[in-house]
Protein backbone atom coordinates (compact mmCIF):
# COMPACT_ATOMS: atom_id res chain seq x y z
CA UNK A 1 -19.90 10.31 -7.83
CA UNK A 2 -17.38 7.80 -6.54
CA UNK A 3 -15.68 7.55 -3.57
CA UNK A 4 -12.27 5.92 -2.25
CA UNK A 5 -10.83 4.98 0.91
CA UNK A 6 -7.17 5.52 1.35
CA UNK A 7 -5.33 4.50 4.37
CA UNK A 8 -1.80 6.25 5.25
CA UNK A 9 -3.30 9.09 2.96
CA UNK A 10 -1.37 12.03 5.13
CA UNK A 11 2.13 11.49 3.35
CA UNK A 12 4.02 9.24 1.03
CA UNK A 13 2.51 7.54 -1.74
CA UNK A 14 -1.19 7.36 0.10
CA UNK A 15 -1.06 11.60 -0.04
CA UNK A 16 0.43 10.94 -3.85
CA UNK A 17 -2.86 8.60 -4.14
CA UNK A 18 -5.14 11.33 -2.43
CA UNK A 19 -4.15 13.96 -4.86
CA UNK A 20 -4.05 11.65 -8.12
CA UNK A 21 -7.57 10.47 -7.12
CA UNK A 22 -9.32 13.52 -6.11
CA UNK A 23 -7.52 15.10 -9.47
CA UNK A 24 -10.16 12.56 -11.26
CA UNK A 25 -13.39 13.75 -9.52
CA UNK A 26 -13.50 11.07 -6.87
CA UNK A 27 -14.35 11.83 -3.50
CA UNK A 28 -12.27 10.65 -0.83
CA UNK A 29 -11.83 8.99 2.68
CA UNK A 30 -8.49 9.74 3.89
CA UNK A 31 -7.39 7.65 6.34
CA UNK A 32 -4.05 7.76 8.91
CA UNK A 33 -3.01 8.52 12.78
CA UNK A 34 -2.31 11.94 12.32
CA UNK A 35 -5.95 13.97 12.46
CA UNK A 36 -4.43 17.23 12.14
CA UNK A 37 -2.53 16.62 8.70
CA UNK A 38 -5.51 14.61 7.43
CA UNK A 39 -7.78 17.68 8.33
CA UNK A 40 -4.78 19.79 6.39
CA UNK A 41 -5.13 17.52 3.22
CA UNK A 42 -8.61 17.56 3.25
CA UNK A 43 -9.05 21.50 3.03
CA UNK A 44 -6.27 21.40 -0.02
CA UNK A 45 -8.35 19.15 -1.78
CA UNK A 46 -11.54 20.40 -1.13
CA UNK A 47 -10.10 23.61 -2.41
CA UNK A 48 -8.32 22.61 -5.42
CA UNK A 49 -10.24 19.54 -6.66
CA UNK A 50 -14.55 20.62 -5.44
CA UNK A 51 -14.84 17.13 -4.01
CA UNK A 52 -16.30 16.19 -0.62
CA UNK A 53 -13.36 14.67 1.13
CA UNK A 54 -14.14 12.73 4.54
CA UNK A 55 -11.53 12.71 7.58
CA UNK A 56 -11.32 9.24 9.44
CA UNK A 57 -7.91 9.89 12.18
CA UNK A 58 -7.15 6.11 12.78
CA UNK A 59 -4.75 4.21 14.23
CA UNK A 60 -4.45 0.87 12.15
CA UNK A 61 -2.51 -1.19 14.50
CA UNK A 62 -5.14 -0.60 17.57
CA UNK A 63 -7.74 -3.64 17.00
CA UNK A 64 -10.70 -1.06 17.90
CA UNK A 65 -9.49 1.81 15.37
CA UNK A 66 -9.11 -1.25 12.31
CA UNK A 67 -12.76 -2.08 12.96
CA UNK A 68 -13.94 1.31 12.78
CA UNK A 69 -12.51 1.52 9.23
CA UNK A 70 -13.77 -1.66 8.24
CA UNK A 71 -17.22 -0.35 9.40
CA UNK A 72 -17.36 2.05 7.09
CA UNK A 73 -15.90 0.08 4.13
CA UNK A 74 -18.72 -2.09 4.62
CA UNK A 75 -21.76 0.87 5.20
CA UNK A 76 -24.03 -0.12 2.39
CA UNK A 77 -25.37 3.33 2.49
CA UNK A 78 -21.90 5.04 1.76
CA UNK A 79 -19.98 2.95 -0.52
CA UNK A 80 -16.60 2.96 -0.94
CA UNK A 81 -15.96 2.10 -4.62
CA UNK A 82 -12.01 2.12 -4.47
CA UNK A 83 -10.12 0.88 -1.86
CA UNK A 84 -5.90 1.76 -1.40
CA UNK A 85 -4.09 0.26 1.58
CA UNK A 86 -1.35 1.88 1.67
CA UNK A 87 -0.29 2.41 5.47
CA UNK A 88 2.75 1.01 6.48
CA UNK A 89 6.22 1.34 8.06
CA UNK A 90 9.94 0.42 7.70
CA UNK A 91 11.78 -1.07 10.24
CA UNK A 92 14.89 0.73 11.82
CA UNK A 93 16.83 -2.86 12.23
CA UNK A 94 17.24 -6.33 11.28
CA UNK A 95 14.15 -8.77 12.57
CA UNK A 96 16.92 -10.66 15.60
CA UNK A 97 17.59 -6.94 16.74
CA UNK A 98 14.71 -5.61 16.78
CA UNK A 99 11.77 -5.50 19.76
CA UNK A 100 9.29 -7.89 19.44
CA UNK A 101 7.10 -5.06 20.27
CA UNK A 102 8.17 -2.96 16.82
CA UNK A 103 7.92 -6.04 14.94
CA UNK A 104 4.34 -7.15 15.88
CA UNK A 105 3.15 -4.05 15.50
CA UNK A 106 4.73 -3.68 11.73
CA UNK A 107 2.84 -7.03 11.33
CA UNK A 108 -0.77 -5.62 12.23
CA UNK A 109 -0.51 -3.04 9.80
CA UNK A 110 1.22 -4.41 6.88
CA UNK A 111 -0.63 -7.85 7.11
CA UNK A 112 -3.63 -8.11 9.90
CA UNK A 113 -4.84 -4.44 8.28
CA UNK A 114 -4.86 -5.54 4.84
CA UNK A 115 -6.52 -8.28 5.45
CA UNK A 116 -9.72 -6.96 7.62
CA UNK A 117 -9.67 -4.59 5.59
CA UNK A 118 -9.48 -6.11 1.64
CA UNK A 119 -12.11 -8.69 3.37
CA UNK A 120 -14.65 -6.00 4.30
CA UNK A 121 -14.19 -4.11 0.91
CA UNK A 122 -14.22 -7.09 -0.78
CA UNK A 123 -17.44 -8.62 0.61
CA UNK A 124 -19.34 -4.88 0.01
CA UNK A 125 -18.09 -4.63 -3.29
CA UNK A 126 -18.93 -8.22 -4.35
CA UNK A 127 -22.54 -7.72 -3.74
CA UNK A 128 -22.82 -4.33 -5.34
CA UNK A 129 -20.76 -6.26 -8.35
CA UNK A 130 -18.17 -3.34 -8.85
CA UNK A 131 -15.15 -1.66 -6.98
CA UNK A 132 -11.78 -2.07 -6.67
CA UNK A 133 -9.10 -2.84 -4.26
CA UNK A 134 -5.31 -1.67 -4.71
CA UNK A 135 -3.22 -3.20 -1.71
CA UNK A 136 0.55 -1.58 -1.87
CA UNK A 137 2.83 -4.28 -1.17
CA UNK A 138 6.43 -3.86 -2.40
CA UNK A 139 9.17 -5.16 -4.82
CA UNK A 140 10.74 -6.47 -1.57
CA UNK A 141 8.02 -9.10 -1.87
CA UNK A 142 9.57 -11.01 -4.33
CA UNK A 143 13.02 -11.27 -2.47
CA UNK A 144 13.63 -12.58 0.66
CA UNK A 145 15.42 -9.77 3.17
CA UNK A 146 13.58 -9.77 6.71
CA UNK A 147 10.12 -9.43 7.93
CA UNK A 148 9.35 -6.39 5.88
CA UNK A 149 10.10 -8.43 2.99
CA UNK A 150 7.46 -11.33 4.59
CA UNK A 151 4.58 -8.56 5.12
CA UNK A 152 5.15 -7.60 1.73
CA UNK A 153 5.23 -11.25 0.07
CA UNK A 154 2.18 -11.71 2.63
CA UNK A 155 0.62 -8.81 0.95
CA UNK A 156 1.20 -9.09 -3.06
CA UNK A 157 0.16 -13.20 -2.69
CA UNK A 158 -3.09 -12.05 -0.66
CA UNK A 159 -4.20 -9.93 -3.36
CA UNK A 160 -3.46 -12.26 -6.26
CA UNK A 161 -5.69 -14.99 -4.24
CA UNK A 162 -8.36 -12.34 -3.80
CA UNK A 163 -8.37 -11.35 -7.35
CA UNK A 164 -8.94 -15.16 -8.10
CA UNK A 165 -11.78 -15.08 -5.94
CA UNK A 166 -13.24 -11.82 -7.23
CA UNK A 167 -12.98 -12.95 -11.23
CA UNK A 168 -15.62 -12.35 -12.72
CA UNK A 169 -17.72 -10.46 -9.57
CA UNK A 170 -17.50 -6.59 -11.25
CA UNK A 171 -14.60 -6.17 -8.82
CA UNK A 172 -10.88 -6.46 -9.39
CA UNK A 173 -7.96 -6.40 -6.80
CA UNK A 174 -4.49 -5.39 -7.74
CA UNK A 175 -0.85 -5.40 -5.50
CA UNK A 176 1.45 -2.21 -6.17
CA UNK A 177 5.07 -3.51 -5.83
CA UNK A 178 7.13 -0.03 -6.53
CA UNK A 179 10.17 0.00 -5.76
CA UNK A 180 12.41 3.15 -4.12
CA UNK A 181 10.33 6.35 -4.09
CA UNK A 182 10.65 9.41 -2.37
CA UNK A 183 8.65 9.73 0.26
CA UNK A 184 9.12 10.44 4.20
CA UNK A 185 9.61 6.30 4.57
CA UNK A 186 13.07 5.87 4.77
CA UNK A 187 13.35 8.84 6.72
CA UNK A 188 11.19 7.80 9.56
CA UNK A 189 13.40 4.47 9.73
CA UNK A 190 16.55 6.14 9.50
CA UNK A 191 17.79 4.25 6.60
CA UNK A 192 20.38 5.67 4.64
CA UNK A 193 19.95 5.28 0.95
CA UNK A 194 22.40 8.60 -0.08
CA UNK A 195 24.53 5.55 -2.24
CA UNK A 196 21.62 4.65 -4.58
CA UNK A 197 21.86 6.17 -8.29
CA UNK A 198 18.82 8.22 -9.58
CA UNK A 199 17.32 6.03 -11.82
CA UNK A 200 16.73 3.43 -8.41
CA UNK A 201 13.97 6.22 -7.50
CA UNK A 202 10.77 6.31 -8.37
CA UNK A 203 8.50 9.44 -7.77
CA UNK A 204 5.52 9.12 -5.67
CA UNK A 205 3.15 10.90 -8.00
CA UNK A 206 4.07 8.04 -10.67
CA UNK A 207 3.60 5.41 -8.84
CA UNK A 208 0.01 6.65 -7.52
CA UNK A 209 -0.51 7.00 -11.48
CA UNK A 210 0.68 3.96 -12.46
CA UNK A 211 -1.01 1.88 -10.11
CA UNK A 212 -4.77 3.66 -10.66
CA UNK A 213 -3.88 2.65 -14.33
CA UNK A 214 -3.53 -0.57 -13.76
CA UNK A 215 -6.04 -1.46 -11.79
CA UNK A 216 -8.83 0.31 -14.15
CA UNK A 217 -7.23 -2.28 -16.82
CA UNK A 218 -7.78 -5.33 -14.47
CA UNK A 219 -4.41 -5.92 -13.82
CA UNK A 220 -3.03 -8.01 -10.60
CA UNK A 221 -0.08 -6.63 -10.40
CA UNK A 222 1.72 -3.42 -10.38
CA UNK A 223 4.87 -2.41 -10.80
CA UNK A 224 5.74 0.97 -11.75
CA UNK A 225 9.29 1.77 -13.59
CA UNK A 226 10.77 0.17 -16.59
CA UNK A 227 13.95 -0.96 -14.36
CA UNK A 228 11.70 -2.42 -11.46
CA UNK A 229 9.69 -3.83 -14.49
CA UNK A 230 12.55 -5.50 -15.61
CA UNK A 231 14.04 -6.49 -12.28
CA UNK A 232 10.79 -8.26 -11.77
CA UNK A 233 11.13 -10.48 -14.65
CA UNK A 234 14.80 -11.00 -13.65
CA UNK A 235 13.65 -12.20 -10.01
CA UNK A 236 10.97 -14.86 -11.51
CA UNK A 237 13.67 -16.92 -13.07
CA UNK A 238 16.34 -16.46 -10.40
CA UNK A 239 16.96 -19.21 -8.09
CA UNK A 240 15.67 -18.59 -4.45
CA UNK A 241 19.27 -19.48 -2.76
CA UNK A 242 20.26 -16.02 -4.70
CA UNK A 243 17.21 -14.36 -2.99
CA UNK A 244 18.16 -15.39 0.39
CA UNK A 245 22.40 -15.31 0.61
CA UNK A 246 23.15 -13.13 -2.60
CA UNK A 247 20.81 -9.89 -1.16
CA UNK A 248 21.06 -11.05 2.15
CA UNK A 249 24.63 -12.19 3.43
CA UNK A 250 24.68 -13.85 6.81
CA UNK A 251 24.54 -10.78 10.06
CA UNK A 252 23.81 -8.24 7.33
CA UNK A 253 20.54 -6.09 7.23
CA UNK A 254 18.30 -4.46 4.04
CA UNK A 255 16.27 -1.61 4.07
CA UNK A 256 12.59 -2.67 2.73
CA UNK A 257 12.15 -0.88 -0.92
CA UNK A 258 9.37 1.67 -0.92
């Protein structure tokens, strides 16, 4: 039996990535702040799916919490064959407005996380010559539209260098860059996205799939969606002023896509 560790598994795309995984016989390590809707999850799956399923309550921005996790990415005698770091968080205003406070702690979990954390699983998988590592970054990591769209660029170049460094090792790593799903994300920053058309949305259950797709067929990156497929080979050959003043006008703010 497998087993994979998922952080931000109690909602969003991580819980789409809990129920996707445990769906294919793969018991779990379900990682996120709030114990009580972990412990929730766990009892669903357990129910539904016969899997063990392993509650770690952890905050991913606290420096002690992170190391806990990595700890048990790296326990040689409970290996974690699939890791998904998925926690993160949107911003409620542009980077100038907001409190340093808010931004640095975005940072630690969209970029210090991800990398303890893809550096213990990588190093444990490496020796046991299989496993695989999905980091969730964003399509706002090929634009250029505030820090959330720096964490993300931070996160889908991180995982291409690491699955250079893991060719050929038995393990692959792979960056999910969806675009707008429905989830609780926007919500929780209080962005407004009423104005989008439906076919901007992706579901969260499809991107989970998508993603766990890819990465069993080696691929580095992810993006789920024939439009946000296409956009992406749009934004390769567009030139980076566009990136910068035509999505991001001067005083003007983005929401980060997710």
């Amino acid at each position: 039996m497998t087993t994979a560790l998922i952080t931000g598994a109690s909602a969003g795309i991580g819980r789409a990535f809990a129920r996707e995984i445990a769906r294919r016989g793969t018991d779990l390590v379900i990682v996120a702040r709030d114990e009580a809707r972990l412990n929730d999850l766990a009892r669903d799956l357990r129910s539904v799916h016969d899997i063990d399923v392993e509650v770690l309550a952890a905050d991913l921005t606290d420096h002690g919490d992170l190391d806990r996790v990595a700890a048990r990415l790296g326990d040689p005698q409970r290996p974690i064959d699939l890791l998904v770091n998925n926690a993160g968080l949107g911003q409620k205003r542009s980077f100038l407005n907001n409190s340093l406070e808010n931004e640095l702690a975005a940072f630690d979990l969209m970029c210090r996380a991800v990398l303890v954390l893809s550096h213990a699983a990588g190093r444990a998988m490496r020796e046991r010559h299989r496993g695989a590592i999905i980091n969730v970054s964003s399509m706002a990591s090929f634009l250029a539209t505030g820090s959330y769209s720096a964490e993300k660029s931070f996160v889908t170049v991180l995982t291409e260098s690491l699955a250079s460094e893991l060719h050929g090792s038995g393990v692959t790593a792979t960056a999910l860059c969806p675009g707008f799903t429905h989830t609780e994300f926007h919500a929780r920053a209080r962005q407004d996205l009423s104005s989008l058309p439906d076919f901007a949305w992706l579901d969260a259950d499809q991107v989970a799939r998508a993603a766990l797709d890819d990465a069993a067929a080696g691929k580095v990156i992810s993006v789920p969606g024939a439009a946000y497929k296409a956009a992406r080979v749009a934004l390769r050959f567009a030139p980076r002023t566009l990136l910068r003043t035509g999505l991001m006008k001067p005083g003007s703010w983005k929401p980060g896509l997710r």
